[in-house]
PDB file of N, CA and C in Angstrom:
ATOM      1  N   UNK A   1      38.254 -74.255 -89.924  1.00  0.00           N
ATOM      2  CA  UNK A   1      38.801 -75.033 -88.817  1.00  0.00           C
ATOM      3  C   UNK A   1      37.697 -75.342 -87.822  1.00  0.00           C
ATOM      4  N   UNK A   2      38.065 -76.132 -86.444  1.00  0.00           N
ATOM      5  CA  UNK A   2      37.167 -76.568 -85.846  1.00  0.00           C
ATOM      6  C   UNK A   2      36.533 -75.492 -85.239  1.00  0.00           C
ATOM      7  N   UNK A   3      37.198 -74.758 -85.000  1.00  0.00           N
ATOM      8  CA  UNK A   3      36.859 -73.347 -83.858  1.00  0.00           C
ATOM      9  C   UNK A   3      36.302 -72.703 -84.434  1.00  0.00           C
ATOM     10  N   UNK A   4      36.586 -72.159 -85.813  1.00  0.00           N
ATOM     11  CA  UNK A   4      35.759 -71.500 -86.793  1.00  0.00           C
ATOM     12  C   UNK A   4      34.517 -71.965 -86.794  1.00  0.00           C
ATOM     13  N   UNK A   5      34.379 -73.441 -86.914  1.00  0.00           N
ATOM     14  CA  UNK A   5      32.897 -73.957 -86.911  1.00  0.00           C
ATOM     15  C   UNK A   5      31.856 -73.452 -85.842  1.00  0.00           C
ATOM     16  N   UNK A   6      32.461 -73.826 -84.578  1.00  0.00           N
ATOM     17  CA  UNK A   6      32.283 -73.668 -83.230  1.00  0.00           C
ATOM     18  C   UNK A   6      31.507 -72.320 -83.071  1.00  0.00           C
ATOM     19  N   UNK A   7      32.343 -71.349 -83.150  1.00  0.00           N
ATOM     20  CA  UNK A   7      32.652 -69.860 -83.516  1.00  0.00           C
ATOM     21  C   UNK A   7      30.863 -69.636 -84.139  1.00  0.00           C
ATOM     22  N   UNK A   8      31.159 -69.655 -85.344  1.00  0.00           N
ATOM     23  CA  UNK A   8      29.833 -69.870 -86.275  1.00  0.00           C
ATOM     24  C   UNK A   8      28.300 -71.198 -85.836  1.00  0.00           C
ATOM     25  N   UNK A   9      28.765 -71.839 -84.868  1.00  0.00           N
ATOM     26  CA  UNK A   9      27.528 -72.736 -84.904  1.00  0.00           C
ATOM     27  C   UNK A   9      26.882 -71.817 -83.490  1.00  0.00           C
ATOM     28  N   UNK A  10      27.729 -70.903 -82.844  1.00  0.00           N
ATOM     29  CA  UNK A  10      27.517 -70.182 -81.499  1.00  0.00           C
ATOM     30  C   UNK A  10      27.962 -71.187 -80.161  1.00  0.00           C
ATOM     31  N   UNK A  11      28.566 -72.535 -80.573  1.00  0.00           N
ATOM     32  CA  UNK A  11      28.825 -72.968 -79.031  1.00  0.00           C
ATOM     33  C   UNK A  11      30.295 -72.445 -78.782  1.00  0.00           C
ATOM     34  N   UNK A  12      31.078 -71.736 -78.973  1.00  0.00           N
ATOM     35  CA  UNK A  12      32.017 -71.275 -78.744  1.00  0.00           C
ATOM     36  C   UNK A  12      32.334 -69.350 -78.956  1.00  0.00           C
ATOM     37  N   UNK A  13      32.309 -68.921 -77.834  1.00  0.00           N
ATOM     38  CA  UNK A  13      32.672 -67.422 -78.224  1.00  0.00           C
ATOM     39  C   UNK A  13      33.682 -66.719 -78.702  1.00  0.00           C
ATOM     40  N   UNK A  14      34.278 -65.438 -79.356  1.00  0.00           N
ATOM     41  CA  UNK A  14      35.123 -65.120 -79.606  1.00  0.00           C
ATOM     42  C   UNK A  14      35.174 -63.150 -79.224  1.00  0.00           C
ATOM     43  N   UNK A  15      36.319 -63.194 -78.361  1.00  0.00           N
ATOM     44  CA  UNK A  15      36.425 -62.025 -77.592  1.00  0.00           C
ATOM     45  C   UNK A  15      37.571 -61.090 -78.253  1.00  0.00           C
ATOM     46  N   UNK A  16      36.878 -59.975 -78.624  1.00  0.00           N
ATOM     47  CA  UNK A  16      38.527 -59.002 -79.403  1.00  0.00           C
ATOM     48  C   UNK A  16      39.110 -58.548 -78.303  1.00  0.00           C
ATOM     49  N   UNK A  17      40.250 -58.340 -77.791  1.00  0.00           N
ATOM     50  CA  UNK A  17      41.010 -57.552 -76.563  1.00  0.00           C
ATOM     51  C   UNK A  17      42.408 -56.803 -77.822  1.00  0.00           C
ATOM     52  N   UNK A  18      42.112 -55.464 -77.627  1.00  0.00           N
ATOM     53  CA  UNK A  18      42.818 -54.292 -77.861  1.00  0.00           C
ATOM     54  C   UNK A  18      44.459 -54.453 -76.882  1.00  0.00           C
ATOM     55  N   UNK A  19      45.223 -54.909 -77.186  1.00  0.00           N
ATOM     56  CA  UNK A  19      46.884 -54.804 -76.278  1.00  0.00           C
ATOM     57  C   UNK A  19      45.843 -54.980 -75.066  1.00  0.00           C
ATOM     58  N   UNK A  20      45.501 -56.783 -74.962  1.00  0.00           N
ATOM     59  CA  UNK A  20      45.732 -56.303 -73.361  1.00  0.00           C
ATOM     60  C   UNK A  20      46.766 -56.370 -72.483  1.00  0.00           C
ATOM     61  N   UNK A  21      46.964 -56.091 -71.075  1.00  0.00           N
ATOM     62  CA  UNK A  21      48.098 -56.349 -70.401  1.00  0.00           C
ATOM     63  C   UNK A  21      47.704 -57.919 -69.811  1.00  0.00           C
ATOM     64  N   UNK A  22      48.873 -58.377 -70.456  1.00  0.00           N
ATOM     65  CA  UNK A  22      48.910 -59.944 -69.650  1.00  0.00           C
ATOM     66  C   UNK A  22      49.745 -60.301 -69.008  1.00  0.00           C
ATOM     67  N   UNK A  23      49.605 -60.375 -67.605  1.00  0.00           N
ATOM     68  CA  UNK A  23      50.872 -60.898 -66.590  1.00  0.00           C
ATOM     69  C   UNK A  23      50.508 -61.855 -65.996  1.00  0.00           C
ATOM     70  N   UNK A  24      51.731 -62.484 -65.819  1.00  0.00           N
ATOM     71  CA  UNK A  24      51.513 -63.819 -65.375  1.00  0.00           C
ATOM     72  C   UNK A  24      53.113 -63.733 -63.878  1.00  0.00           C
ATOM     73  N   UNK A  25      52.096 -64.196 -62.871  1.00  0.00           N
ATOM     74  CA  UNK A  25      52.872 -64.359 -61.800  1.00  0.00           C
ATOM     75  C   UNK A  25      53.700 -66.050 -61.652  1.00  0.00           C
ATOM     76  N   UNK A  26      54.961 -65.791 -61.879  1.00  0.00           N
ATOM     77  CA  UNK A  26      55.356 -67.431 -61.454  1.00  0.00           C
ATOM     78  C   UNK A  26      56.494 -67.549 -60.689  1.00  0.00           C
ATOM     79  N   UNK A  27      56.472 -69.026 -60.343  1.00  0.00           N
ATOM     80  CA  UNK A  27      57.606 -69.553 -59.114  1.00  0.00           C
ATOM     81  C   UNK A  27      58.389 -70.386 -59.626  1.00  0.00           C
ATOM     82  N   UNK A  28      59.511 -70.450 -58.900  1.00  0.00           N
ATOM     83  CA  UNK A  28      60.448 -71.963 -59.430  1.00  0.00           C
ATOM     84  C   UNK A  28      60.937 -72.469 -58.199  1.00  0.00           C
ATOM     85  N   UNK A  29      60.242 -73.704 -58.323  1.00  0.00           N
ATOM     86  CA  UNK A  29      60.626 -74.308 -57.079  1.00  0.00           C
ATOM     87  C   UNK A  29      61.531 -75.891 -57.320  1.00  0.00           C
ATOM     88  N   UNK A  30      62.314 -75.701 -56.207  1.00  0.00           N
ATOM     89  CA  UNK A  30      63.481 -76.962 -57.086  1.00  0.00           C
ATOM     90  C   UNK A  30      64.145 -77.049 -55.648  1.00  0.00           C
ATOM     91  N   UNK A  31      64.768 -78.376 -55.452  1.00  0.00           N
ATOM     92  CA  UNK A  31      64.871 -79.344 -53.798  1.00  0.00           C
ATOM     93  C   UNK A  31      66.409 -78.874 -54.218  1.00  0.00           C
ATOM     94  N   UNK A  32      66.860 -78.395 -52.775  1.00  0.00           N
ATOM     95  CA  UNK A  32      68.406 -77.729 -52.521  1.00  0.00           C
ATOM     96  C   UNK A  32      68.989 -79.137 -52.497  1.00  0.00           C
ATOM     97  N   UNK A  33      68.369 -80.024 -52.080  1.00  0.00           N
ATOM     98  CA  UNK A  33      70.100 -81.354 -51.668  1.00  0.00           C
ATOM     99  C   UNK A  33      70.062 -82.064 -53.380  1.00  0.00           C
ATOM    100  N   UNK A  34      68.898 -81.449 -54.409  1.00  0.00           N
ATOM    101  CA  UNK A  34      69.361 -82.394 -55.549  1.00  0.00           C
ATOM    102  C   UNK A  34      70.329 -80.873 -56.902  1.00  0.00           C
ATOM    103  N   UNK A  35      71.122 -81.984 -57.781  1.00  0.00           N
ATOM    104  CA  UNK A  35      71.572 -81.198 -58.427  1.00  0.00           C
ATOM    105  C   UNK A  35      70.428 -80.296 -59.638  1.00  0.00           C
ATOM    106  N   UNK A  36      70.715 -79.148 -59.943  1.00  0.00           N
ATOM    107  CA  UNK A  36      69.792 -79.118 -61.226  1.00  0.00           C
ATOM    108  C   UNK A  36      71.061 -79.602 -62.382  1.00  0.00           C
ATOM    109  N   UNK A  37      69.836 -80.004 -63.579  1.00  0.00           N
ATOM    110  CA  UNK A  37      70.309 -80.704 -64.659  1.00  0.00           C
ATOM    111  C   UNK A  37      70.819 -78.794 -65.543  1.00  0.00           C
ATOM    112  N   UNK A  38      72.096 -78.865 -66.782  1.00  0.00           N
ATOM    113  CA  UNK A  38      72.376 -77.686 -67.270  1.00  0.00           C
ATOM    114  C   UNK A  38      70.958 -77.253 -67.656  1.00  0.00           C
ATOM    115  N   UNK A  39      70.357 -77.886 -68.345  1.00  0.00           N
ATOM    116  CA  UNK A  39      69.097 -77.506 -68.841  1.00  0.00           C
ATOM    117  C   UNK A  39      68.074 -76.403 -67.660  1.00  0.00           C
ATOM    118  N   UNK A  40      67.810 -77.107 -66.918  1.00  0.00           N
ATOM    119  CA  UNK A  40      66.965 -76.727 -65.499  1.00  0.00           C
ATOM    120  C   UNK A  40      67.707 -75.203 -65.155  1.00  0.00           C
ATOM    121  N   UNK A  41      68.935 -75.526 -64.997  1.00  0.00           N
ATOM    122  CA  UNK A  41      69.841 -74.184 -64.777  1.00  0.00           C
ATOM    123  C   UNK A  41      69.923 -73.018 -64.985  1.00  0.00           C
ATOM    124  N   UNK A  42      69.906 -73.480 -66.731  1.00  0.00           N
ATOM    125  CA  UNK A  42      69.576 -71.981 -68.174  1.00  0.00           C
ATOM    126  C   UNK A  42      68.372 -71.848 -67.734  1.00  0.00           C
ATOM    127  N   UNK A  43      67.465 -72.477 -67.646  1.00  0.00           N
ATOM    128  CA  UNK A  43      66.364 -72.061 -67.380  1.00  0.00           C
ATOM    129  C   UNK A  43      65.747 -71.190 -66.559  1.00  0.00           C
ATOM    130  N   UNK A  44      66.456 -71.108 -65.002  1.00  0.00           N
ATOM    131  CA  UNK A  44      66.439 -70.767 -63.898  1.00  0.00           C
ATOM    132  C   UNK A  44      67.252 -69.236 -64.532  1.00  0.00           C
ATOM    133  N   UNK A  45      67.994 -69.451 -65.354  1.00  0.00           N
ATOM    134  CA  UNK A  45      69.303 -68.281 -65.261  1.00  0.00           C
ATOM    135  C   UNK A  45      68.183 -66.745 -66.090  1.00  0.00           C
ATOM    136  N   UNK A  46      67.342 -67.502 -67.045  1.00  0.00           N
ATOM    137  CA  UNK A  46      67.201 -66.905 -68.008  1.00  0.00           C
ATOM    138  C   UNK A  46      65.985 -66.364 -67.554  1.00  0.00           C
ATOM    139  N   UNK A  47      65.175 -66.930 -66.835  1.00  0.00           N
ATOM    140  CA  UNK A  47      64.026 -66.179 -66.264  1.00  0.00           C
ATOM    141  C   UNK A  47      64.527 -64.612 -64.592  1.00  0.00           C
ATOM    142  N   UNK A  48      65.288 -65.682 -64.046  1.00  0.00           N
ATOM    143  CA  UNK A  48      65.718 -64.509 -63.129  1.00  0.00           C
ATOM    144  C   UNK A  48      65.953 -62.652 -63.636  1.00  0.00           C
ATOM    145  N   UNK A  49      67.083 -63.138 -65.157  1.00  0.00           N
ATOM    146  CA  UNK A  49      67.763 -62.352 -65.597  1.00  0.00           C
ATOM    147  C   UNK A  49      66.275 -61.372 -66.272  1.00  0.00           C
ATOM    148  N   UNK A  50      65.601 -61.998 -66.628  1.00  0.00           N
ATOM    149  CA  UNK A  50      64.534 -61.445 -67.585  1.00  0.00           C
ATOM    150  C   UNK A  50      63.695 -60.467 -66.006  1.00  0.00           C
ATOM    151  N   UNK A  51      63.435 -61.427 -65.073  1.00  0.00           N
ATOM    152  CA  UNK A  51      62.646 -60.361 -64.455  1.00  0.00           C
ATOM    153  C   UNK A  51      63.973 -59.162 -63.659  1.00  0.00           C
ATOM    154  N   UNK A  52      64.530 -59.259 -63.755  1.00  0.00           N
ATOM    155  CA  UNK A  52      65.775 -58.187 -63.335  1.00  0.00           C
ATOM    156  C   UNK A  52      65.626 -56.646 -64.518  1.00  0.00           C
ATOM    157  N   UNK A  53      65.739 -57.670 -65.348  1.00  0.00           N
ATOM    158  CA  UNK A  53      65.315 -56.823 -66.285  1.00  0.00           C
ATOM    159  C   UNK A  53      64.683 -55.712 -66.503  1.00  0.00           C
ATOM    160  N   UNK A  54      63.341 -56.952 -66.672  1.00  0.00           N
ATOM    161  CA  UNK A  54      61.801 -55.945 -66.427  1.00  0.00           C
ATOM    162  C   UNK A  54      61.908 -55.094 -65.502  1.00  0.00           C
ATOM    163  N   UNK A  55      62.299 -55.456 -64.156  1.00  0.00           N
ATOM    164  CA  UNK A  55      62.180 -54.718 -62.737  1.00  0.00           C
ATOM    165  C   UNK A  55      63.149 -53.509 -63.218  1.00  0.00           C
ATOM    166  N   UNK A  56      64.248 -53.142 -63.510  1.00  0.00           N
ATOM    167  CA  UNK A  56      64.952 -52.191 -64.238  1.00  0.00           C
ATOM    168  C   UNK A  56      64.406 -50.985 -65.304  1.00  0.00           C
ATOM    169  N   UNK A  57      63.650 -51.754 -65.984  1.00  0.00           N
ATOM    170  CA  UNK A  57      63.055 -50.731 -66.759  1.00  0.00           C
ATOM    171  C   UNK A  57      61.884 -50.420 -66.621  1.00  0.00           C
ATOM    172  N   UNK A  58      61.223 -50.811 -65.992  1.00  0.00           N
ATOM    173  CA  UNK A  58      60.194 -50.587 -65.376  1.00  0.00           C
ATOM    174  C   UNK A  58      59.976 -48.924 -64.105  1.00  0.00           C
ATOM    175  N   UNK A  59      61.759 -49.462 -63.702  1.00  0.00           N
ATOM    176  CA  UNK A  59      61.679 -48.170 -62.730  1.00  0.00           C
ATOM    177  C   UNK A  59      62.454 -46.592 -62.831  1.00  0.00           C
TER     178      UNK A  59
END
């Protein structure tokens, strides 16, 4: 593949990481006077629920 090439020609590096921890901080930002679409909604529903979650077992 291209990366393989890359990889092997040396203009591209390749880093082993052992389980690293990857977190990612995010926001949802969305205007109160418009409706959200169902889609937008689940979306909103399913991330809340997930960090509720996490925050739960975590403690």
């Amino acid at each position: 593949s291209n990366i393989s090439d890359e990889v092997r020609a040396g203009t591209l590096a390749s880093l082993a990481f052992i389980d690293p921890p990857i977190r990612r901080d995010l926001a949802l930002v969305y205007r109160k006077d418009k409706t959200l679409s169902r889609a937008a909604r689940a979306f909103m529903d399913i991330a809340v629920n997930r960090k509720t979650a996490k925050k739960l077992a975590n403690s």
